[in-house]
C-alpha atoms as a PDB file:
ATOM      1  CA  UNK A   1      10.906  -3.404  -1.489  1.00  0.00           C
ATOM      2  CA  UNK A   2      11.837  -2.958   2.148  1.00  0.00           C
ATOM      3  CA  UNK A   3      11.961   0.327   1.720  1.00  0.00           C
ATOM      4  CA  UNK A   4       8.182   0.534   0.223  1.00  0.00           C
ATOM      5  CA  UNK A   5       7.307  -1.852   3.279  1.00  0.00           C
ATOM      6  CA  UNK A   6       8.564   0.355   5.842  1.00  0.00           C
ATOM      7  CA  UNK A   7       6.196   3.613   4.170  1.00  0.00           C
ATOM      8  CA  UNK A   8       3.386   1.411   3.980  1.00  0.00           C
ATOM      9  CA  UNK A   9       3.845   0.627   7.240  1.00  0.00           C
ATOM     10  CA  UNK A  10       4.362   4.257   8.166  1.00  0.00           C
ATOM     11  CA  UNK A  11       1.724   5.245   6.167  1.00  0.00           C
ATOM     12  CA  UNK A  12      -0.780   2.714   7.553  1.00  0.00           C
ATOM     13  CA  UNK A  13       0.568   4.365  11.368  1.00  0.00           C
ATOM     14  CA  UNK A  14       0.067   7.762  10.536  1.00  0.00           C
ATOM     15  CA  UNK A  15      -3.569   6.796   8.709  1.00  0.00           C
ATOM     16  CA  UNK A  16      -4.597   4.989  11.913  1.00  0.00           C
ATOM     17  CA  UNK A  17      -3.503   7.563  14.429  1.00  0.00           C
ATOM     18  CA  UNK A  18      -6.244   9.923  12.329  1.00  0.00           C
ATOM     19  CA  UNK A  19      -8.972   7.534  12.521  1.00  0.00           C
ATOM     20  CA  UNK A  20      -8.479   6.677  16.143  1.00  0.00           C
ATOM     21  CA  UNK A  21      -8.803  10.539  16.816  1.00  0.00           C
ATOM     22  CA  UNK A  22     -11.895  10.342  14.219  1.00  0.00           C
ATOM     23  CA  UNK A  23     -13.356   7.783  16.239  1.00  0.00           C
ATOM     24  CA  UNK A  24     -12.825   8.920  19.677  1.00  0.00           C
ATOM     25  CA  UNK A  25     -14.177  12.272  18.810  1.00  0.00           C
ATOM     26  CA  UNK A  26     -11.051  13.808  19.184  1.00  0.00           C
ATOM     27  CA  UNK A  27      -8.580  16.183  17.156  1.00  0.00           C
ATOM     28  CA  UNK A  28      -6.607  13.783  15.502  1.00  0.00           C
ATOM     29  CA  UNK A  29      -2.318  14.882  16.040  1.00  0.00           C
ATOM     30  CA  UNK A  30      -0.867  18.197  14.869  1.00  0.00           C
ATOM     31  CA  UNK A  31       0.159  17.428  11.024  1.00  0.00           C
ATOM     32  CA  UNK A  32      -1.302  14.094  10.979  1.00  0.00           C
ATOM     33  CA  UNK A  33      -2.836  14.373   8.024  1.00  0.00           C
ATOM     34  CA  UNK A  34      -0.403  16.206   6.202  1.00  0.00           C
ATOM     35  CA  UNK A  35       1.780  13.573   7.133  1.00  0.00           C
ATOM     36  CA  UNK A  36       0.092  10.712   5.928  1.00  0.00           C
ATOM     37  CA  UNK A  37      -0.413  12.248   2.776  1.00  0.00           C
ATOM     38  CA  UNK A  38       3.651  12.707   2.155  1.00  0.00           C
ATOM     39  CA  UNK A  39       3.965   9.475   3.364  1.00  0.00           C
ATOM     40  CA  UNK A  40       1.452   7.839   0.826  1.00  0.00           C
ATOM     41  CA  UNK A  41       2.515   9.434  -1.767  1.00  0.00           C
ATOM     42  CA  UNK A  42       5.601   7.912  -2.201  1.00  0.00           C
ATOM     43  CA  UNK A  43       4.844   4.294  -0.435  1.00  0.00           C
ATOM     44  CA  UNK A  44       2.447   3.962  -3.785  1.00  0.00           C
ATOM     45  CA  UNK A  45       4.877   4.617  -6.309  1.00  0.00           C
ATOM     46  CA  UNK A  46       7.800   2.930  -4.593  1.00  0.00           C
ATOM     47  CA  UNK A  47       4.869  -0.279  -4.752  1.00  0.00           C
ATOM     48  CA  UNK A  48       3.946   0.624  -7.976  1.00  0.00           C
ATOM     49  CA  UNK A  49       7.294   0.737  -9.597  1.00  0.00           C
ATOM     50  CA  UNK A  50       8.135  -2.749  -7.523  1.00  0.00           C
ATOM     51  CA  UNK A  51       5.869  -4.198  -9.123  1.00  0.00           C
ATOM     52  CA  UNK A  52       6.915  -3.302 -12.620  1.00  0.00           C
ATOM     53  CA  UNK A  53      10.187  -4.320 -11.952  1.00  0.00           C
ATOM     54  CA  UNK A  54       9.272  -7.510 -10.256  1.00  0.00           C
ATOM     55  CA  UNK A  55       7.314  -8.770 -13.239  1.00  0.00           C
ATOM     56  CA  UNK A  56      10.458  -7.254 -15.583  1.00  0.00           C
ATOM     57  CA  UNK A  57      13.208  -9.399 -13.321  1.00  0.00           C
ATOM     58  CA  UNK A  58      10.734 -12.713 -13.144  1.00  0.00           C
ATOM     59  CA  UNK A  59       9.951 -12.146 -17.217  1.00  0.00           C
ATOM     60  CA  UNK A  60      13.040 -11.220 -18.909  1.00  0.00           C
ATOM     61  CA  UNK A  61      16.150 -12.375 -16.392  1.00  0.00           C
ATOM     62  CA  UNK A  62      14.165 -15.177 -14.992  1.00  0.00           C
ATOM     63  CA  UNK A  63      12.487 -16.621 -17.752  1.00  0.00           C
ATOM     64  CA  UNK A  64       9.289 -17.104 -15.381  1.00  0.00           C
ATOM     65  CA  UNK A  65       6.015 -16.262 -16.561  1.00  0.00           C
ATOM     66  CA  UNK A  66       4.489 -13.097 -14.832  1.00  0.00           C
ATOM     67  CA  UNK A  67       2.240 -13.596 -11.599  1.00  0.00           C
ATOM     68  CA  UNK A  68       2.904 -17.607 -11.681  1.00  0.00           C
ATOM     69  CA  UNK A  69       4.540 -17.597  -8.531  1.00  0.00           C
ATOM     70  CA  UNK A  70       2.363 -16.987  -5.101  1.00  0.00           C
ATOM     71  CA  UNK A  71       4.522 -13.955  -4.305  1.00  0.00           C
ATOM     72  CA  UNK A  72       3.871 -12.063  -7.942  1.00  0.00           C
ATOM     73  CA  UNK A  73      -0.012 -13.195  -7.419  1.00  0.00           C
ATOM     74  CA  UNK A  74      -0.017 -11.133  -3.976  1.00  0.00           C
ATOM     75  CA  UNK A  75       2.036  -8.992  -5.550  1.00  0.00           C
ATOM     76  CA  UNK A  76      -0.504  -7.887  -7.911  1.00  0.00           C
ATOM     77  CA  UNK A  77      -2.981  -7.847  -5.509  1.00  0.00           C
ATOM     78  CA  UNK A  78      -1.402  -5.756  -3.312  1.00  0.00           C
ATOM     79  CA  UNK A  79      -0.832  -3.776  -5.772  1.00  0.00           C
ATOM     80  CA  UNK A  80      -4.265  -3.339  -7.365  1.00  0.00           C
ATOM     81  CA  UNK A  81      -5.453  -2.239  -3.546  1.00  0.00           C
ATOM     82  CA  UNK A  82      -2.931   0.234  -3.249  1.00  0.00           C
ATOM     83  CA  UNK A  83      -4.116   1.799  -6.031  1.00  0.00           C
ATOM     84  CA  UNK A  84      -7.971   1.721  -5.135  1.00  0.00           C
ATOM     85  CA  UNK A  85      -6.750   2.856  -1.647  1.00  0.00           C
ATOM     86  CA  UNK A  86      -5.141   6.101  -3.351  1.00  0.00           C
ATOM     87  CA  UNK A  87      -8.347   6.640  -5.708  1.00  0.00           C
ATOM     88  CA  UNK A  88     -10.409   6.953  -2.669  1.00  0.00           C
ATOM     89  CA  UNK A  89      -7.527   8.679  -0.672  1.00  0.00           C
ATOM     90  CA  UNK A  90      -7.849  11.249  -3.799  1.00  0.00           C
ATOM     91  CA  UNK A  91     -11.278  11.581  -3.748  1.00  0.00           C
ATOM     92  CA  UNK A  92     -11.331  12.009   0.490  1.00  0.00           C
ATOM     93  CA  UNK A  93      -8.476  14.774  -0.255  1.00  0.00           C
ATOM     94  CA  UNK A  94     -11.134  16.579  -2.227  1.00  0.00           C
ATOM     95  CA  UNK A  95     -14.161  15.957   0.010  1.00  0.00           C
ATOM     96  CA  UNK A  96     -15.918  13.121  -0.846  1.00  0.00           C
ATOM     97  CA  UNK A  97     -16.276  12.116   2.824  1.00  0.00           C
ATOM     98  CA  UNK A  98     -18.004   8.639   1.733  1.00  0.00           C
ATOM     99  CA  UNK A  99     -14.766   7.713   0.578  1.00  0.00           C
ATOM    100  CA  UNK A 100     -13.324   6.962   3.771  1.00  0.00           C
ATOM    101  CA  UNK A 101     -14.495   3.896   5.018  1.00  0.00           C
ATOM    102  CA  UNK A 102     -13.332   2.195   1.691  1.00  0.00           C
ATOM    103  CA  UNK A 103     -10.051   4.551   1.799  1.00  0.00           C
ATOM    104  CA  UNK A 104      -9.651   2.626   5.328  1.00  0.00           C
ATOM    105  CA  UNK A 105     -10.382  -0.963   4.223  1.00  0.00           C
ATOM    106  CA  UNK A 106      -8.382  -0.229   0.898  1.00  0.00           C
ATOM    107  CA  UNK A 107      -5.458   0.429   2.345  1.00  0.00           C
ATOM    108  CA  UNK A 108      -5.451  -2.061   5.540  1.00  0.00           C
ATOM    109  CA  UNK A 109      -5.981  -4.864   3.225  1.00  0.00           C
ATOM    110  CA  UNK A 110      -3.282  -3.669   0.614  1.00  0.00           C
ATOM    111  CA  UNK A 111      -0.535  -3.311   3.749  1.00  0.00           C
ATOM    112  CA  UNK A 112      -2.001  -6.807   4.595  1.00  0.00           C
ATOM    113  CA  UNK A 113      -1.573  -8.423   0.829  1.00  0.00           C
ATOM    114  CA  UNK A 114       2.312  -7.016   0.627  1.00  0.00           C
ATOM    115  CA  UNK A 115       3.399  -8.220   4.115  1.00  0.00           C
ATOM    116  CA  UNK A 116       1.944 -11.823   2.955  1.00  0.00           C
ATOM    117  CA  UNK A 117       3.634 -10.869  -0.695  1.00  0.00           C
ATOM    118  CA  UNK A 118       6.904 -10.491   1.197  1.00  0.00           C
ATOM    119  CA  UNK A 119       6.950 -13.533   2.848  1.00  0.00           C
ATOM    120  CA  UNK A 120       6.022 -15.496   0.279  1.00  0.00           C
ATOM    121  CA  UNK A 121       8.854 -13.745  -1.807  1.00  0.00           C
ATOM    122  CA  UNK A 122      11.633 -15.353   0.604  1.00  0.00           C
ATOM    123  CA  UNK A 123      11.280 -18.375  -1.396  1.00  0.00           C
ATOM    124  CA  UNK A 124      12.347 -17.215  -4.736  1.00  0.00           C
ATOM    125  CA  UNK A 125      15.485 -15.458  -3.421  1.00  0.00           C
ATOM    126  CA  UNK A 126      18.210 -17.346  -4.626  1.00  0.00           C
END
């Protein structure tokens, strides 16, 4: 999961360097977007499949019930958002323009959910 924090967190960079552009009424980097798109990509299906195999560990090795703990309940959150954040990222791709200020909250409050998810997390290691 470190792995899927560090792309979100990537991600979430190259995302923001593009709005601040957008926002100063500027040209945001060379390749910026292109960039956050190959970076997404990836950072949602690395989350994705965490999740599956979070609730697979806490269910069948753990005996736990799935999302009991704090950590799988963020978890799940985070991982809902992610996915609304790449719906709208999809439909922004393909120029529905409207899309972007939910794109933007999507995905700051999904990085937000999995870097609480994480911490909360430290608990269960063993």
């Amino acid at each position: 999961m470190l792995t899927s924090l560090a792309l979100v967190g990537l991600t979430l960079r190259a995302g923001l360097a593009i709005r601040r552009a957008r926002l100063a009424r500027q040209r945001p980097p060379k390749d910026a977007r292109a960039r956050h798109l190959r970076l997404a990509r990836p950072a949602v299906a690395f989350v994705l499949v965490g999740l599956v195999a979070g609730v697979t560990s806490a269910v069948w090795l753990r005996g736990w019930e799935a999302f009991a703990s704090f950590h799988g309940l963020l978890g799940g959150i985070a991982a809902v958002l992610f996915t609304l954040a790449a719906w709208q990222g999809h439909a922004l791709e393909h120029g529905a323009r409207d899309a972007r200020s939910a794109h933007a909250l999507l995905g700051a409050l999904a990085t937000l959910f999995a870097a609480v998810a994480a911490i909360a997390g430290f608990v269960l290691l063993p």
